[in-house]
Protein backbone atom coordinates (compact mmCIF):
# COMPACT_ATOMS: atom_id res chain seq x y z
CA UNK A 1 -107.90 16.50 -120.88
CA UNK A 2 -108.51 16.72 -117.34
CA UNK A 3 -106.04 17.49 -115.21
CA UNK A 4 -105.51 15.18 -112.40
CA UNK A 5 -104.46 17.91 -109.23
CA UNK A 6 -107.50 19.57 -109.97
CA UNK A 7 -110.03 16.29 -110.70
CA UNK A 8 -112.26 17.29 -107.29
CA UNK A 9 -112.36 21.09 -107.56
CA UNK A 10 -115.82 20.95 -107.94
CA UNK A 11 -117.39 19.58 -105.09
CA UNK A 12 -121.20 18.88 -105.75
CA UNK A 13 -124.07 20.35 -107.67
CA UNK A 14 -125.63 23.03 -105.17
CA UNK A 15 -128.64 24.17 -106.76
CA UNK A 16 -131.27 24.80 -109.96
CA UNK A 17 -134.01 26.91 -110.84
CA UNK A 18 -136.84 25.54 -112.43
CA UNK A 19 -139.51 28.17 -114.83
CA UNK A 20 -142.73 26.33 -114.72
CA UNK A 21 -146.32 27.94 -116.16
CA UNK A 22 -148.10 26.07 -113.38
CA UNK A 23 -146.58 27.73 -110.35
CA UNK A 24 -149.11 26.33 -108.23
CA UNK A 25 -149.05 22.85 -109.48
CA UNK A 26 -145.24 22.55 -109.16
CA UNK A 27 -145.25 23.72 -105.70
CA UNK A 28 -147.95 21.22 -104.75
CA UNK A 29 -145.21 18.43 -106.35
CA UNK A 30 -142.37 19.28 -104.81
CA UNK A 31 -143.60 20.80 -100.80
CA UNK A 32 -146.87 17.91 -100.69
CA UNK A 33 -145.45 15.12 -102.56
CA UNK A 34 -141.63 15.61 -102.43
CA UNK A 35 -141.90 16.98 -98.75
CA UNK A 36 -139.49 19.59 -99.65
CA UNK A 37 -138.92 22.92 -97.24
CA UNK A 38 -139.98 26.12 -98.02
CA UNK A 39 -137.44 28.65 -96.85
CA UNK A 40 -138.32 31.96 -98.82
CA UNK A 41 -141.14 33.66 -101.32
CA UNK A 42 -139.73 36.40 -103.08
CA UNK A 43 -141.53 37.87 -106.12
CA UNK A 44 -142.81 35.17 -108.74
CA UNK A 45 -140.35 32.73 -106.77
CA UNK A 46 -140.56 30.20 -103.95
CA UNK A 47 -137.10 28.57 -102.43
CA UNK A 48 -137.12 24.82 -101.37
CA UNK A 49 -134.81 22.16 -99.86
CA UNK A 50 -135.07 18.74 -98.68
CA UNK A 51 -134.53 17.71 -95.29
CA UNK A 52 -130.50 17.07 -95.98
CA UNK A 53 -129.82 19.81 -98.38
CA UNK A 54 -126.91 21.52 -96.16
CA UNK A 55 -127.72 25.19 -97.70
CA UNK A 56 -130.65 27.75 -97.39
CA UNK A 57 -132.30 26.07 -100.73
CA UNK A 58 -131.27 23.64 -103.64
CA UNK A 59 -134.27 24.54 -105.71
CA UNK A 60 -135.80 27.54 -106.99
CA UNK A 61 -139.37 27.54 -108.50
CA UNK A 62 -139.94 30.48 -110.07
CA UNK A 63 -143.53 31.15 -112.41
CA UNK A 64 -142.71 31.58 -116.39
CA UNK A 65 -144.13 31.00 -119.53
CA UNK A 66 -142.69 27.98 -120.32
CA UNK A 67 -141.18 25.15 -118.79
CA UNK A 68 -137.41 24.96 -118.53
CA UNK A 69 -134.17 25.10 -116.47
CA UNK A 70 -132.92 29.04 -115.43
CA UNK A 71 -129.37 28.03 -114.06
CA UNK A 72 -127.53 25.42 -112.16
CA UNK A 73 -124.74 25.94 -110.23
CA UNK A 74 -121.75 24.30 -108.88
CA UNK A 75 -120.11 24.26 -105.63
CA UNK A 76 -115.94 24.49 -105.55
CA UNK A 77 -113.80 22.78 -103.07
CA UNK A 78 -112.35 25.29 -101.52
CA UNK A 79 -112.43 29.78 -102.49
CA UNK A 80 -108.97 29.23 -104.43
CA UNK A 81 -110.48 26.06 -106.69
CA UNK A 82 -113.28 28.50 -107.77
CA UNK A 83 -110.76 31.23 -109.00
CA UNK A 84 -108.95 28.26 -110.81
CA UNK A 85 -111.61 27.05 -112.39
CA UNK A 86 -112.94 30.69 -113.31
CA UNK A 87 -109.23 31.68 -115.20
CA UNK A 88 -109.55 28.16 -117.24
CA UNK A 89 -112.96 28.99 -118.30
CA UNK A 90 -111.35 32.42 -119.37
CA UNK A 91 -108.70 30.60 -120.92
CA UNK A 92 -110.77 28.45 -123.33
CA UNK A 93 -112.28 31.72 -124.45
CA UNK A 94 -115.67 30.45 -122.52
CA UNK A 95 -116.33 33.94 -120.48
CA UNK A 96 -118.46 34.75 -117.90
CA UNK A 97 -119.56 37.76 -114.96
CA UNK A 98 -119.77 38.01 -111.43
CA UNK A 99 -123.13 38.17 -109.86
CA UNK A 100 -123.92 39.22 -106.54
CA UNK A 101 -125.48 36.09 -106.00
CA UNK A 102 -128.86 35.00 -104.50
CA UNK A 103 -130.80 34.13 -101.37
CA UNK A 104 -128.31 32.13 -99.01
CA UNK A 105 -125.42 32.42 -101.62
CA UNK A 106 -122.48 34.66 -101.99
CA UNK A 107 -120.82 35.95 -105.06
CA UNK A 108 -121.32 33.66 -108.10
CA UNK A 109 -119.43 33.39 -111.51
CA UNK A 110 -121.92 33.37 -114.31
CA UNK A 111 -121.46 31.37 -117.92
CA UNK A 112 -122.74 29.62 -120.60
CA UNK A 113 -121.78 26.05 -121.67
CA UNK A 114 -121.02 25.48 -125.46
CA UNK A 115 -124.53 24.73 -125.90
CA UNK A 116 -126.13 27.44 -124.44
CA UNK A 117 -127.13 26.09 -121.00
CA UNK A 118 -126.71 28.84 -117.77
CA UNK A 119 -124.33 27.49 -115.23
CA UNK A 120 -122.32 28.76 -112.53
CA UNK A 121 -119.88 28.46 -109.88
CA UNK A 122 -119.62 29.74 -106.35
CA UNK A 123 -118.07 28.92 -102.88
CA UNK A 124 -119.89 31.34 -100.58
CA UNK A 125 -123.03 29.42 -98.95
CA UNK A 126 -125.02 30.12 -96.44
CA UNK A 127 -125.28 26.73 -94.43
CA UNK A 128 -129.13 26.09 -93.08
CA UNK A 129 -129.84 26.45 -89.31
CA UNK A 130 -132.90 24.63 -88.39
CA UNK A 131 -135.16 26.13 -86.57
CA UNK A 132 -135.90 24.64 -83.16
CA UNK A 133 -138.94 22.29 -84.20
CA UNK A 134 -136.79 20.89 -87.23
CA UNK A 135 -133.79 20.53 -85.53
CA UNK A 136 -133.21 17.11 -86.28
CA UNK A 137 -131.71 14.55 -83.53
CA UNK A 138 -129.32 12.74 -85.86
CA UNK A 139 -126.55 15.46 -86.04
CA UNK A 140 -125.01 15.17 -89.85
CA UNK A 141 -128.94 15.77 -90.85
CA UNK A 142 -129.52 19.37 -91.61
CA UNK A 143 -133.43 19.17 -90.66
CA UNK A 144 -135.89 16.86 -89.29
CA UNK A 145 -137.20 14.11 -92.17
CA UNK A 146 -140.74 15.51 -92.77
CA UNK A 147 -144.12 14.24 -91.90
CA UNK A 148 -145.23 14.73 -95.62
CA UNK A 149 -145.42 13.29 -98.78
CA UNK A 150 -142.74 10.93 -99.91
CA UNK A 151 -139.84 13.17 -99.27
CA UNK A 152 -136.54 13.25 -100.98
CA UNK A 153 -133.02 14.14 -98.95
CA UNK A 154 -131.17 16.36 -101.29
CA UNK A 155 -130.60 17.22 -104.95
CA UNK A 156 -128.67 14.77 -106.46
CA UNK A 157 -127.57 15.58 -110.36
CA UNK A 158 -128.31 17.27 -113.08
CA UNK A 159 -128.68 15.70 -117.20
CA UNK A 160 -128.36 18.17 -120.08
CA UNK A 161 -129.43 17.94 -123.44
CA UNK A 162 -127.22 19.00 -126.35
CA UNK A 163 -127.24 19.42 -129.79
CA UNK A 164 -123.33 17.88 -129.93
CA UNK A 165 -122.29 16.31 -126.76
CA UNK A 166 -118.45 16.45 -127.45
CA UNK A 167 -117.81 19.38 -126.91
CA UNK A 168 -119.72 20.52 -123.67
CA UNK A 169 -118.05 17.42 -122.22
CA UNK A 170 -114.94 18.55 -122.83
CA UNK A 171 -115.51 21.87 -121.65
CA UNK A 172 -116.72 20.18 -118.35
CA UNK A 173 -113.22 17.73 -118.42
CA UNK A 174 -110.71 20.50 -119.15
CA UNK A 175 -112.63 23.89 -117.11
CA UNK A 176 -114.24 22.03 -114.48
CA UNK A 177 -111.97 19.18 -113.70
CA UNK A 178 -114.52 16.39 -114.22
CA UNK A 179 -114.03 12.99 -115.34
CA UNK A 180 -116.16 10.98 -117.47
CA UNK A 181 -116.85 7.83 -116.33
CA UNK A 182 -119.47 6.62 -119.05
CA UNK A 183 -120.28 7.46 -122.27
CA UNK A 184 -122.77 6.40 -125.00
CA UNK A 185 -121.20 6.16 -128.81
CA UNK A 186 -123.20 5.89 -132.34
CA UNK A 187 -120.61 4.78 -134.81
CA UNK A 188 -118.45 8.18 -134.50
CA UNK A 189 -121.06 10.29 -132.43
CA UNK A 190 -121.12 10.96 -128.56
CA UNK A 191 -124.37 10.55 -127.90
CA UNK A 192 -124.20 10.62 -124.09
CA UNK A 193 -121.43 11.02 -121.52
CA UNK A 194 -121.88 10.68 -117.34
CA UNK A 195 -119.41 13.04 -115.63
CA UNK A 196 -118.31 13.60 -112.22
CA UNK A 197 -115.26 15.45 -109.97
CA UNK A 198 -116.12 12.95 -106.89
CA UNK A 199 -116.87 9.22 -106.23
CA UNK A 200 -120.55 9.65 -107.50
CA UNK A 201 -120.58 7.96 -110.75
CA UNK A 202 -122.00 11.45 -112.21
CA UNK A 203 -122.94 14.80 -110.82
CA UNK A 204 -123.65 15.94 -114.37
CA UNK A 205 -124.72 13.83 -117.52
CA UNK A 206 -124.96 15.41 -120.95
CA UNK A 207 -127.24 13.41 -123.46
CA UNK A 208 -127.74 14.13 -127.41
CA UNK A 209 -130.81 16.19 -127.75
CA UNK A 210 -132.80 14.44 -130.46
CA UNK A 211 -134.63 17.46 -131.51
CA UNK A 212 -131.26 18.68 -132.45
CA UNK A 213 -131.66 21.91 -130.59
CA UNK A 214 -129.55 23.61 -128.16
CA UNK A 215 -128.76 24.58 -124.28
CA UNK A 216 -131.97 22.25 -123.13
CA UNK A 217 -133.03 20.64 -119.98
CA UNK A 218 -133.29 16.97 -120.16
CA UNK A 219 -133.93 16.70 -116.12
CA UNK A 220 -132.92 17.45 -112.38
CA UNK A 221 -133.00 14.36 -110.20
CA UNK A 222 -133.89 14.40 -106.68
CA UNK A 223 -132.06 11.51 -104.12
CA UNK A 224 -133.87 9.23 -102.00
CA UNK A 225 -130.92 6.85 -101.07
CA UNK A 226 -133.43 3.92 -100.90
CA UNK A 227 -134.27 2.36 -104.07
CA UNK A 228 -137.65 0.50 -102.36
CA UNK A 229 -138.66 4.38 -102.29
CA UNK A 230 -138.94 4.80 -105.87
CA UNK A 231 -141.72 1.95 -106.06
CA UNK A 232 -143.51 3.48 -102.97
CA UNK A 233 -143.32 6.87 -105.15
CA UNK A 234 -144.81 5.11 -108.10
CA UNK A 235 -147.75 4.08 -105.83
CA UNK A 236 -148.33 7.80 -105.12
CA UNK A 237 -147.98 9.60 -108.06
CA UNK A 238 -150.63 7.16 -109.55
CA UNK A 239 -153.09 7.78 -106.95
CA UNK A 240 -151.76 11.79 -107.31
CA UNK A 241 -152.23 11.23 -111.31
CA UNK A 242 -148.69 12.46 -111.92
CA UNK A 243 -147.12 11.19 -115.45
CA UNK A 244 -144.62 8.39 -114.91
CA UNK A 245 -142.68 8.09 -117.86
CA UNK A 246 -140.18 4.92 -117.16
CA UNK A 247 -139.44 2.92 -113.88
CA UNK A 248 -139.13 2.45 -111.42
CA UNK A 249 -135.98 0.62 -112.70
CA UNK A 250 -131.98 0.42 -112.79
CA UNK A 251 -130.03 1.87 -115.18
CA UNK A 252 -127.03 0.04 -116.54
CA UNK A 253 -125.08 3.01 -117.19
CA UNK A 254 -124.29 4.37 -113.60
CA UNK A 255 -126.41 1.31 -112.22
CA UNK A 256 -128.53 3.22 -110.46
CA UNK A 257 -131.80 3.10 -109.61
CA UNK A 258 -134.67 5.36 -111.12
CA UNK A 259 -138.24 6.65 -111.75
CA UNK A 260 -138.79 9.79 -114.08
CA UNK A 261 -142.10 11.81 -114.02
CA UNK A 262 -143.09 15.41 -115.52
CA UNK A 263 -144.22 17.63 -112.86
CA UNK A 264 -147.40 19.29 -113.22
CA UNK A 265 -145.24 22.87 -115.17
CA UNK A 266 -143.54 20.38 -117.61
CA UNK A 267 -140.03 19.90 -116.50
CA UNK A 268 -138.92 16.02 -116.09
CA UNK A 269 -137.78 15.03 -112.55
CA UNK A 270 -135.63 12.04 -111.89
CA UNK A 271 -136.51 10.24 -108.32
CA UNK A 272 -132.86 8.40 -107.82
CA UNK A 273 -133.24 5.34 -105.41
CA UNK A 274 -130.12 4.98 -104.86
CA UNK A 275 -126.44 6.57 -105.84
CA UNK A 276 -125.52 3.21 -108.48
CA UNK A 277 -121.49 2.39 -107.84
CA UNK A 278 -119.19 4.54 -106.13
CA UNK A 279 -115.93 5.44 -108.64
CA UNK A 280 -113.38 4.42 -105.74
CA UNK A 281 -110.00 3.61 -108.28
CA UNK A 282 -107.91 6.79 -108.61
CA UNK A 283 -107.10 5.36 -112.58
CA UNK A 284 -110.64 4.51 -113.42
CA UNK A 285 -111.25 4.28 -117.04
CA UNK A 286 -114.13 5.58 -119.06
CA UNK A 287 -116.51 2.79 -119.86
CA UNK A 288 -117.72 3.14 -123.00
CA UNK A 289 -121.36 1.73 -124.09
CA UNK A 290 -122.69 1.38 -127.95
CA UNK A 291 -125.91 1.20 -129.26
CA UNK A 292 -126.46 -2.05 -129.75
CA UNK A 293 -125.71 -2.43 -125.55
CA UNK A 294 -127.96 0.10 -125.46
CA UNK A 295 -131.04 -1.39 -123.80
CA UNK A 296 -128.90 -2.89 -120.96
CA UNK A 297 -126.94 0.88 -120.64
CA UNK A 298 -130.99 2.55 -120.08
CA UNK A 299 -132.35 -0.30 -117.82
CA UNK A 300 -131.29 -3.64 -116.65
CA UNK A 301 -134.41 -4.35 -115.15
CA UNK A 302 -136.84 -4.74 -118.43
CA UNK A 303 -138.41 -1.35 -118.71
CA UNK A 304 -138.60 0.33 -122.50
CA UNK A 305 -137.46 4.45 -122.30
CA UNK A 306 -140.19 5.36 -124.21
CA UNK A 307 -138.08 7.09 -127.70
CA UNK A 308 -141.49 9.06 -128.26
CA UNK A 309 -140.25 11.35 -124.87
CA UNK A 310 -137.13 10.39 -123.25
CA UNK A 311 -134.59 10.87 -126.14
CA UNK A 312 -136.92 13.75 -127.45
CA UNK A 313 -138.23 15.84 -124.83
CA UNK A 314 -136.67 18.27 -123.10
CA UNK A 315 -137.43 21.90 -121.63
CA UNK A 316 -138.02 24.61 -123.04
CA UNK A 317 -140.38 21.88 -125.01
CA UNK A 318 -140.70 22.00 -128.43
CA UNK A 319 -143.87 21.30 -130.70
CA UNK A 320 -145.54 18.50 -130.82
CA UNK A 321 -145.32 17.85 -126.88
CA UNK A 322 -146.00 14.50 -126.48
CA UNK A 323 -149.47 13.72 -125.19
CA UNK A 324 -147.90 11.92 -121.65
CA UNK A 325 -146.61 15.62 -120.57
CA UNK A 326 -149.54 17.16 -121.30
CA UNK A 327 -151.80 15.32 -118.99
């Protein structure tokens, strides 16, 4: 169970790195259509943020043979809340190392989930300084809002798939101090649970992986903050002939609003409108959806998840790959 003192020692999701076999492609997603920053090139890896990202980069692109997630990692509250959190993970046998971190980040405690995925958790940042041309006029903006594309503010959340969802859920409750505020149920099963340590009604969702396979990438989702943005970036990435897989839309489980696409490597990319309702009671209670709620939980607004990709696909992919991603 989580432990109330320590519900919002994790402050936000900081960054990802994305493996993509189309290096160039991806890039030409994110910096021309995205509008994110690039802040670094270092080997078979480029560094980007969007214009409100506070640190030196929130994504990492990096060229690979296959399309999946590296890491993600976690922000604490504060340097004791990440040695906290670091002894519970000890505790519950779930152990990790110390890396010297990377580009713009300090030291940074390695570890696996119980499904396999890479995670960590740091404090040490590197906050962005703007150069003088992107030093933006509206102080609590990090940079100037860029003249390109159809550009996103910030990283927003991250959605596993797992082969049981139990039980990294309630390694995220008890280690990290999150709470869930949704969760999906078949009969007995967890199918899906929405999890967050602050207001946001998640900062990290964990979904049943259909394929039944482990530690996979269901998608990182990118924050406009305006959902009319999400049907202007439908407009583009048809011209741009970029797969849209659902939306735009509104989900009824976090109620916010969506469009998912594949990128041109492979990985699926979540364009959030807007951040859905804000978890404001201090006692609020896990909502709990079932399946036959289920097409009001996906989307309120009409649209079909298609069940040939979005309960199926993940990264790494795994044969068949439906033909939508492969376009």
């Amino acid at each position: 169970m989580t432990e109330e003192r320590y519900r919002h020692e994790i402050a936000h999701l900081a960054r990802v790195e994305l493996h993509t076999p189309n290096p160039d492609g991806t890039l030409w997603f994110f910096k021309d259509l995205l509008g994110m920053y690039e802040t670094k090139r270092e080997g078979q890896s480029v560094y980007l943020r969007g214009y409100e990202d506070p640190y030196q980069w929130s994504l990492k692109v990096t060229e690979g043979p296959e399309a999946r997630m590296d890491h993600a990692a976690l922000r604490t509250s504060s340097p004791e809340a990440l040695e906290r959190r670091i002894a519970s993970l000890r505790e519950g046998n779930l152990d990790g190392a110390w890396s010297d971190g990377e580009f713009g980040y300090g030291k940074t405690y390695e570890f696996d989930t119980p499904d396999g995925h890479k995670m960590a958790l740091l404090w040490e940042v590197e906050k962005y300084q703007a150069p003088p041309q992107l030093q933006s006029k509206i102080l609590s903006r990090a940079s100037k809002k860029p003249l390109q594309g159809l550009p996103v503010k910030r990283i927003d959340h991250l959605n596993l798939l797992a082969r049981e969802v139990t039980p990294v859920k309630e390694s995220f409750e008890r280690h990290l101090g999150m709470k869930t505020h949704e969760r999906v149920v078949d009969g007995d099963i967890e199918t899906g649970a929405w999890m967050s340590s602050s207001l946001l009604s998640h900062d990290v969702a964990v979904m049943r992986d259909a394929r039944g396979a482990r530690g996979r990438l269901h998608h990182v989702a990118f924050y406009y903050g305006i959902q009319q943005h999400t049907i202007d970036a439908a407009e583009m990435f048809r011209d741009y002939g970029i797969p849209i897989e659902a939306g735009p839309d509104r989900h009824g489980i976090t109620q916010s609003s969506f469009l998912y696409v594949f990128e041109p490597g492979g990985n699926r990319i979540e364009l959030f409108g807007d951040p859905g309702f804000l978890v404001l009671e201090p006692d609020f209670e896990t909502r709990t959806w079932t399946m036959d709620q289920i097409d009001t939980g996906t989307a309120i607004g009409g649209t079909n998840l298609p069940a040939e990709t979005y309960f199926t696909y993940g990264t790494p992919p795994i044969e068949p790959i439906p033909d939508i991603v492969r376009r």
